[in-house]
N, C-alpha and C. Protein backbone atom coordinates (compact mmCIF):
# COMPACT_ATOMS: atom_id res chain seq x y z
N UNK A 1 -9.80 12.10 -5.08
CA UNK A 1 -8.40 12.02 -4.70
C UNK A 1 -7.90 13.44 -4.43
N UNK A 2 -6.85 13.46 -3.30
CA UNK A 2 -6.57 14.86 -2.98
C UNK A 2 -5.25 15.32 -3.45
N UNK A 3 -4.87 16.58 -3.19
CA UNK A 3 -3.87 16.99 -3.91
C UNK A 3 -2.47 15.81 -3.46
N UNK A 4 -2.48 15.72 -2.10
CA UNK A 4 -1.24 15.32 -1.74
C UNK A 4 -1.23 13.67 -2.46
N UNK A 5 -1.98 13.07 -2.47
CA UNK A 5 -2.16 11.63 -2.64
C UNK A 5 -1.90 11.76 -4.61
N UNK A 6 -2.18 12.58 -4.73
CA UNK A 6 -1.53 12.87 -6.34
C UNK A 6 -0.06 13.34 -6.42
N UNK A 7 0.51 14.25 -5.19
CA UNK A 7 1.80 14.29 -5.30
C UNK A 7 3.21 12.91 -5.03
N UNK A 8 2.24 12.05 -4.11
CA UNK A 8 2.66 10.64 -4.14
C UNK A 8 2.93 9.93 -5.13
N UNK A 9 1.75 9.76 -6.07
CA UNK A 9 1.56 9.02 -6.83
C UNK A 9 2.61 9.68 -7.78
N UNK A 10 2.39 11.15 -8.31
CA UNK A 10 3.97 11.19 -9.25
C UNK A 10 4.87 11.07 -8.37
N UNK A 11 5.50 11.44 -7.82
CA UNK A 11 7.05 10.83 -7.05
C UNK A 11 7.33 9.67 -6.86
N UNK A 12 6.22 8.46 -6.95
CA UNK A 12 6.29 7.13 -7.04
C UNK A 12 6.46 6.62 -8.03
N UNK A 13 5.59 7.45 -9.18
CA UNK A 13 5.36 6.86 -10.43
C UNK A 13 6.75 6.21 -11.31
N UNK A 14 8.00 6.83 -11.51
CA UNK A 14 9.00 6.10 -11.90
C UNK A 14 9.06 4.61 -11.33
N UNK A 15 8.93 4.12 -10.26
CA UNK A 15 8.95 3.16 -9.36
C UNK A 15 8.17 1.59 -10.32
N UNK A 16 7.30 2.17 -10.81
CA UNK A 16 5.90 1.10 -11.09
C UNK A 16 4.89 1.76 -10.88
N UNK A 17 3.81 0.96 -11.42
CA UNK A 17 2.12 1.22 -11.29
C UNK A 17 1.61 1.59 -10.29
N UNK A 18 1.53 3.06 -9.64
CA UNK A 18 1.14 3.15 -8.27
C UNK A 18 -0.65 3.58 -8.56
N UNK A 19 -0.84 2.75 -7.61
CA UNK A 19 -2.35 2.73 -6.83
C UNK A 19 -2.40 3.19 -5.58
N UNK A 20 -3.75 4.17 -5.48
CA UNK A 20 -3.94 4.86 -4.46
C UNK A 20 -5.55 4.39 -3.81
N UNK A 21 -5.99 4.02 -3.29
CA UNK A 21 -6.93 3.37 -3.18
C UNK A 21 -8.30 3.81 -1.57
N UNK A 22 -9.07 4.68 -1.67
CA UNK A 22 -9.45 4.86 -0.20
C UNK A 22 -10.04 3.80 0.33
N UNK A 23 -9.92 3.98 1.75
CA UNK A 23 -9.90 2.73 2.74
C UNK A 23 -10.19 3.36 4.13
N UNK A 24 -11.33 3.46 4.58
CA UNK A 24 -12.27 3.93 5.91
C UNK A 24 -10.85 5.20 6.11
N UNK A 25 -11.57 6.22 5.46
CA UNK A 25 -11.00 7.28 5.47
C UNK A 25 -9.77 7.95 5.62
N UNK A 26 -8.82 6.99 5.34
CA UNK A 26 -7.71 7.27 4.58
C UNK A 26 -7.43 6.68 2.85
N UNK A 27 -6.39 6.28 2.74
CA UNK A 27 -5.86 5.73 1.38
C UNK A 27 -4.80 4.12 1.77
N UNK A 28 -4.99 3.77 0.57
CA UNK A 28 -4.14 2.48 0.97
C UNK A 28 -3.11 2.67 -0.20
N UNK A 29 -1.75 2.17 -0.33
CA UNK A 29 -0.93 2.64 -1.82
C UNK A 29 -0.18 1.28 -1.89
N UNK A 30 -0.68 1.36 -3.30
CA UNK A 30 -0.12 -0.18 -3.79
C UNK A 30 1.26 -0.09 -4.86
N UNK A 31 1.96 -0.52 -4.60
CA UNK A 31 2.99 -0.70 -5.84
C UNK A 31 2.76 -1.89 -6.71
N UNK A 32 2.44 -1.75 -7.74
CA UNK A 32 2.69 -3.28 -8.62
C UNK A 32 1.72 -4.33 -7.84
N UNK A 33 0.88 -4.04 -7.09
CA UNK A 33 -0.42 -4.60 -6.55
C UNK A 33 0.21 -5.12 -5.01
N UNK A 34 1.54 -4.90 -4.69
CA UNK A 34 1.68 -4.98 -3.43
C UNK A 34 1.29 -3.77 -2.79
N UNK A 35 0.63 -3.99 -1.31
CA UNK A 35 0.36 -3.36 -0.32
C UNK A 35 1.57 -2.38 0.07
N UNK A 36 1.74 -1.23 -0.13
CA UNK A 36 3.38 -0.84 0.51
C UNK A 36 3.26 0.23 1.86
N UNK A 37 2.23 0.93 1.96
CA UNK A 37 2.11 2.06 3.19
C UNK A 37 0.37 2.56 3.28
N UNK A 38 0.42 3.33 3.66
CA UNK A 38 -1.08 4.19 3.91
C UNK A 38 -0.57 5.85 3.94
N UNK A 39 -1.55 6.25 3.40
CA UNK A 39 -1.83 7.76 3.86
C UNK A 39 -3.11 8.17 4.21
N UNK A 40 -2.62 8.91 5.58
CA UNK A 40 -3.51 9.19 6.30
C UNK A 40 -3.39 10.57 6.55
N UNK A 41 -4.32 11.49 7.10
CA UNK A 41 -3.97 13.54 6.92
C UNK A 41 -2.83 14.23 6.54
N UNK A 42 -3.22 13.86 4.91
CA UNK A 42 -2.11 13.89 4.32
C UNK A 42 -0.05 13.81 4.89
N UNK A 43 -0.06 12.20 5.41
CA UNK A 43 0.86 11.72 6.12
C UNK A 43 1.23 10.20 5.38
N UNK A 44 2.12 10.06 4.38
CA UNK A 44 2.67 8.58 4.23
C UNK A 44 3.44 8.19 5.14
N UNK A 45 2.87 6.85 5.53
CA UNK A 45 3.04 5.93 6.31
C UNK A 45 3.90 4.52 5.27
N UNK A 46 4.64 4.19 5.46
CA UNK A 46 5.38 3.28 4.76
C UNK A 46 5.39 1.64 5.69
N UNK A 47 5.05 0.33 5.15
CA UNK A 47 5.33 -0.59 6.00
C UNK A 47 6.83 -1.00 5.95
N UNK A 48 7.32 -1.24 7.43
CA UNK A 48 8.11 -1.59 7.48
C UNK A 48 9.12 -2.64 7.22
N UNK A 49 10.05 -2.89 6.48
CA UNK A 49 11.14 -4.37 5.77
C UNK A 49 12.18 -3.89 5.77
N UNK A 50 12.98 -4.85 5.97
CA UNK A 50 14.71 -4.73 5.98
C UNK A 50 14.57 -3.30 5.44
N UNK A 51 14.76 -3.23 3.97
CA UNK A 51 14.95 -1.84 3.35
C UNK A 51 14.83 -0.60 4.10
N UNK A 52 13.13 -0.68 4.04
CA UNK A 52 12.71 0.40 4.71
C UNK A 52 13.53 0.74 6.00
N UNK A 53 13.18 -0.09 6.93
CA UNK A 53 14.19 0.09 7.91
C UNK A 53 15.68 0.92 8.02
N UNK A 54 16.05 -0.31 7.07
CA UNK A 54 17.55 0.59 6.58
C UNK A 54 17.56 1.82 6.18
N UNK A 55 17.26 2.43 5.35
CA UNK A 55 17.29 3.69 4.29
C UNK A 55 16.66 4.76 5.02
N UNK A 56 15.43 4.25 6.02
CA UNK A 56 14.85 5.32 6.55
C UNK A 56 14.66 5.33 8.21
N UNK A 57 16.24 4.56 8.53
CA UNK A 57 16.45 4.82 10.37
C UNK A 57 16.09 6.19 10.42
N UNK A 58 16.42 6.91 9.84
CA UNK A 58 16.26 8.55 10.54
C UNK A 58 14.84 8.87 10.78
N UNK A 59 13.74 8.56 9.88
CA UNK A 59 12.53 8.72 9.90
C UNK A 59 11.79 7.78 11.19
N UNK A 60 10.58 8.93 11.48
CA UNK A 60 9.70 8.29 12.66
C UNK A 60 9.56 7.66 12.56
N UNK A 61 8.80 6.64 13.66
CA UNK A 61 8.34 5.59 13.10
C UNK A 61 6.95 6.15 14.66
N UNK A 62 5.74 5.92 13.54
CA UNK A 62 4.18 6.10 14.40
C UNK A 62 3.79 4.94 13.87
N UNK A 63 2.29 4.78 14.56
CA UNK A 63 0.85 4.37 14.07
C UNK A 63 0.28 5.61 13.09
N UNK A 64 -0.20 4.93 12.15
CA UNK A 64 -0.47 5.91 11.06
C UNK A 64 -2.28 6.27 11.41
N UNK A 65 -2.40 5.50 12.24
CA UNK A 65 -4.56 6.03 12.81
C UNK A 65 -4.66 5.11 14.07
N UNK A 66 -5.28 6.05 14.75
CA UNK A 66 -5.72 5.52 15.87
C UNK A 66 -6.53 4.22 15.95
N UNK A 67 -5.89 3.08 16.80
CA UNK A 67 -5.95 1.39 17.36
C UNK A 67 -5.49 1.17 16.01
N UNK A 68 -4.34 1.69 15.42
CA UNK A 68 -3.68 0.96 14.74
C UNK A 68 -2.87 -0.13 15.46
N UNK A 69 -2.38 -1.42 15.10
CA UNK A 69 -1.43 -1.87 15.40
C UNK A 69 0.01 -2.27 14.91
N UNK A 70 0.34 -1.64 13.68
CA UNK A 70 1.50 -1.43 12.83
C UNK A 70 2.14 -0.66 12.99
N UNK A 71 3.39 0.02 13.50
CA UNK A 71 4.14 0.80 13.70
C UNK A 71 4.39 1.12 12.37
N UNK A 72 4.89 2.39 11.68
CA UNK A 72 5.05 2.25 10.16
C UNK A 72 5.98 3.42 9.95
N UNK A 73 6.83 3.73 9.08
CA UNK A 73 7.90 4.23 8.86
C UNK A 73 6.99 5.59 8.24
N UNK A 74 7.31 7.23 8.45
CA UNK A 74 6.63 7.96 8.32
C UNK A 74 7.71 8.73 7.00
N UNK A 75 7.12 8.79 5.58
CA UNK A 75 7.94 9.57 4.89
C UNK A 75 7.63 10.56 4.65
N UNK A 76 8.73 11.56 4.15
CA UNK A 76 8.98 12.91 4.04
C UNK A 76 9.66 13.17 2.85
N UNK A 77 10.61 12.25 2.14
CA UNK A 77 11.69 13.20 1.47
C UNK A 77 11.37 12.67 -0.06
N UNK A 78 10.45 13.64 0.05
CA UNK A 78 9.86 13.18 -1.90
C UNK A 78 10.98 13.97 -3.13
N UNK A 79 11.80 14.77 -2.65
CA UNK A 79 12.89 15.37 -3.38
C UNK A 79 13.53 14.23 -3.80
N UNK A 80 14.17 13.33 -3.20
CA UNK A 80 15.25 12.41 -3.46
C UNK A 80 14.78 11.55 -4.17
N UNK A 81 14.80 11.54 -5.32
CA UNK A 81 14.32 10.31 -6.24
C UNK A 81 15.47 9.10 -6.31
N UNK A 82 16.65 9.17 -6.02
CA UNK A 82 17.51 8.04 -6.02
C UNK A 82 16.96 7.13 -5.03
N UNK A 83 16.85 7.99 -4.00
CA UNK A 83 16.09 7.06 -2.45
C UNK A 83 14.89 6.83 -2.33
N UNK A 84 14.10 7.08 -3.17
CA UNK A 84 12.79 6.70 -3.97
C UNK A 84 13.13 5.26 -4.52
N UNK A 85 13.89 5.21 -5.51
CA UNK A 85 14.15 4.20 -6.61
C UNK A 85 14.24 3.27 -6.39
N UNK A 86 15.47 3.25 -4.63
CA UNK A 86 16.12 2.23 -4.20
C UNK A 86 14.80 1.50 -3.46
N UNK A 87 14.26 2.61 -2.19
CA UNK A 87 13.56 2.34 -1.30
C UNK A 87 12.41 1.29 -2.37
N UNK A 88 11.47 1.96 -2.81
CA UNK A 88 10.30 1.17 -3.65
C UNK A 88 10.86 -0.32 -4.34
N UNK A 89 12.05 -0.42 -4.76
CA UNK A 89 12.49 -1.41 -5.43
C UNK A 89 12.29 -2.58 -4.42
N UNK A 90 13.12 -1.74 -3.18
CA UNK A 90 13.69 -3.13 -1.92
C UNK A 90 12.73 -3.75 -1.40
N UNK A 91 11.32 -2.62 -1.14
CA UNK A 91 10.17 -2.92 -0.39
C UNK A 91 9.90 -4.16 -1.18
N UNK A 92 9.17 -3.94 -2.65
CA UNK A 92 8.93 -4.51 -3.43
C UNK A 92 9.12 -6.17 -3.59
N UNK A 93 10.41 -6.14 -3.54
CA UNK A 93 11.00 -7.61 -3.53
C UNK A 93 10.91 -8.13 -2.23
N UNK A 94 10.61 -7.33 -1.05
CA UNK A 94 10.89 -8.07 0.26
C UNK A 94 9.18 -8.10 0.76
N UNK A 95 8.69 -7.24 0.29
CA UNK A 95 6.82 -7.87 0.60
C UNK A 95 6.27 -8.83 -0.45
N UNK A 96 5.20 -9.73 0.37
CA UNK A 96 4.96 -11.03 -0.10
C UNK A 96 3.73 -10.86 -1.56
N UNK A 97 3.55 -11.39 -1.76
CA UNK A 97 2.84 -11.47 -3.31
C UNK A 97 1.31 -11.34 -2.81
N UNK A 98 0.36 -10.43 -3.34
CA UNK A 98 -0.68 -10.43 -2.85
C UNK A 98 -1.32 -11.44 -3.15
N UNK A 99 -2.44 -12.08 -2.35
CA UNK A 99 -3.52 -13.11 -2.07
C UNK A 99 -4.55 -12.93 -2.90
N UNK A 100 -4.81 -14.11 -3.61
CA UNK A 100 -6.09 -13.97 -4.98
C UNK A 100 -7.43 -13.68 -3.47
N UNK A 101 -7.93 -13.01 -4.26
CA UNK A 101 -9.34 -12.76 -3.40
C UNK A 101 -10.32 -13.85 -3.80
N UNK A 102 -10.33 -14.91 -2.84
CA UNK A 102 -11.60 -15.87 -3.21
C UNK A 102 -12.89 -15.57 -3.13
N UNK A 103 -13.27 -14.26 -3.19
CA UNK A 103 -14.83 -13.93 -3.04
C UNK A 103 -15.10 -12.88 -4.18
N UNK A 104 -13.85 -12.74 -5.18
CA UNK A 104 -14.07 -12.36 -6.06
C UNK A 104 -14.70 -13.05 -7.19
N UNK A 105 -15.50 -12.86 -8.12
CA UNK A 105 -16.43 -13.81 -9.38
C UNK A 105 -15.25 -13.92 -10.08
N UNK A 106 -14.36 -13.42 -10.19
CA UNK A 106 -13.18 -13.49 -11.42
C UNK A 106 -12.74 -14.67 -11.13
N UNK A 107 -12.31 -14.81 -9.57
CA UNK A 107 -11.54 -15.89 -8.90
C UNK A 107 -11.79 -17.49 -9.76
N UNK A 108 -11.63 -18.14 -9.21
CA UNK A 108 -11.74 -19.90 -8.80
C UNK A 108 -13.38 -19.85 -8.71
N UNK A 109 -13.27 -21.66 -9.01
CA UNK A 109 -14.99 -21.97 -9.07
C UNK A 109 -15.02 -21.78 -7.52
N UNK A 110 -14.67 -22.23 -6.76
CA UNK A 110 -14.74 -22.10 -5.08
C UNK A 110 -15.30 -20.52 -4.52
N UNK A 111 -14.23 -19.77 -5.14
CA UNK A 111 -14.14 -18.08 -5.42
C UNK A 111 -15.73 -17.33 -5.50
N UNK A 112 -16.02 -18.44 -6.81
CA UNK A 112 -17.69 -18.09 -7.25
C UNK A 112 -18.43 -18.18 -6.05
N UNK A 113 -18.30 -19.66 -6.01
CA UNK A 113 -19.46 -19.96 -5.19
C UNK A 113 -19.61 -19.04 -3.58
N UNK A 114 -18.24 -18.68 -3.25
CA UNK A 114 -18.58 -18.09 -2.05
C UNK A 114 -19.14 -16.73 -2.64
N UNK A 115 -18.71 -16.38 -3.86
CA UNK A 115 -18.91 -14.66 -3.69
C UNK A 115 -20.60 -14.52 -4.31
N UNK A 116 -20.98 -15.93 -4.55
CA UNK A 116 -22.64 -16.57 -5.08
C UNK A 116 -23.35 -16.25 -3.54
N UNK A 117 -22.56 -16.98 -2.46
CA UNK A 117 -23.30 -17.16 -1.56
C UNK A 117 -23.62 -15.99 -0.31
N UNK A 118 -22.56 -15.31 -0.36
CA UNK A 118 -22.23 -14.04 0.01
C UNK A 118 -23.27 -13.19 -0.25
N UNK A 119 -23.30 -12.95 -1.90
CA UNK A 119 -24.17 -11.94 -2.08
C UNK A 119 -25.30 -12.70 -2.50
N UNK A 120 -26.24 -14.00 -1.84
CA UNK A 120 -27.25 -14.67 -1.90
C UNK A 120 -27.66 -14.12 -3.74
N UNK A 121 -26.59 -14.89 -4.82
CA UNK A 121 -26.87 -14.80 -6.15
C UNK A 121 -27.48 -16.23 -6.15
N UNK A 122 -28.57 -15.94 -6.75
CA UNK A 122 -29.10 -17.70 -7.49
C UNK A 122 -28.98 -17.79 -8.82
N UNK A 123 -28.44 -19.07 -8.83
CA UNK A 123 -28.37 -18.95 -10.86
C UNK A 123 -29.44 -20.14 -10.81
């Protein structure tokens, strides 16, 4: 993990449980196990929801890596922890609940069997 992706993670950290996670050579950042942005050369990328939108019209809005197809809100202002507080809260409640991974062994008997068959496990 690099310096900046650690300066994220504290400026987030009041927010909830932040996860930083690499992902074909960037990072993926999770709040509370929702999906919320990417960082990419050393650049947070935020997905876009009402909130976001709102709070951060002023901020760019790019593709955070090339043949992306997500336009994504580009942040900057890690000083402002009020607009931290708000922003992470709003995202939060307005992105959807992450998806059990059925190819995980933890998962469902279904879960098993694919993640059995996947990785050709014989019991």
């Amino acid at each position: 993990m690099n310096e900046f992706n650690e300066y994220v993670r504290e400026a987030f950290s009041a927010a909830g449980d932040i996860v930083i996670k690499p992902m074909m050579g960037g990072y993926l950042v999770y709040l509370g196990g929702k999906l919320i942005g990417d960082i990419c050369g050393n650049e947070l990328f935020l997905k876009r929801t009402p909130t976001s939108d709102r709070l951060l019209e002023d901020s760019e809005l790019r593709y955070p890596y090339e043949g992306s197809k997500t336009l994504m809100r580009v942040f900057d202002r890690f000083e402002d922890a009020d607009l931290i507080a708000e922003l992470l809260e709003g995202m939060y409640a307005e992105l959807p609940e992450r998806k059990p991974d059925l190819t995980d062994p933890r998962a469902s008997g279904t879960g098993l069997a694919r993640w059995r068959w996947k990785h050709m496990v014989c019991v």
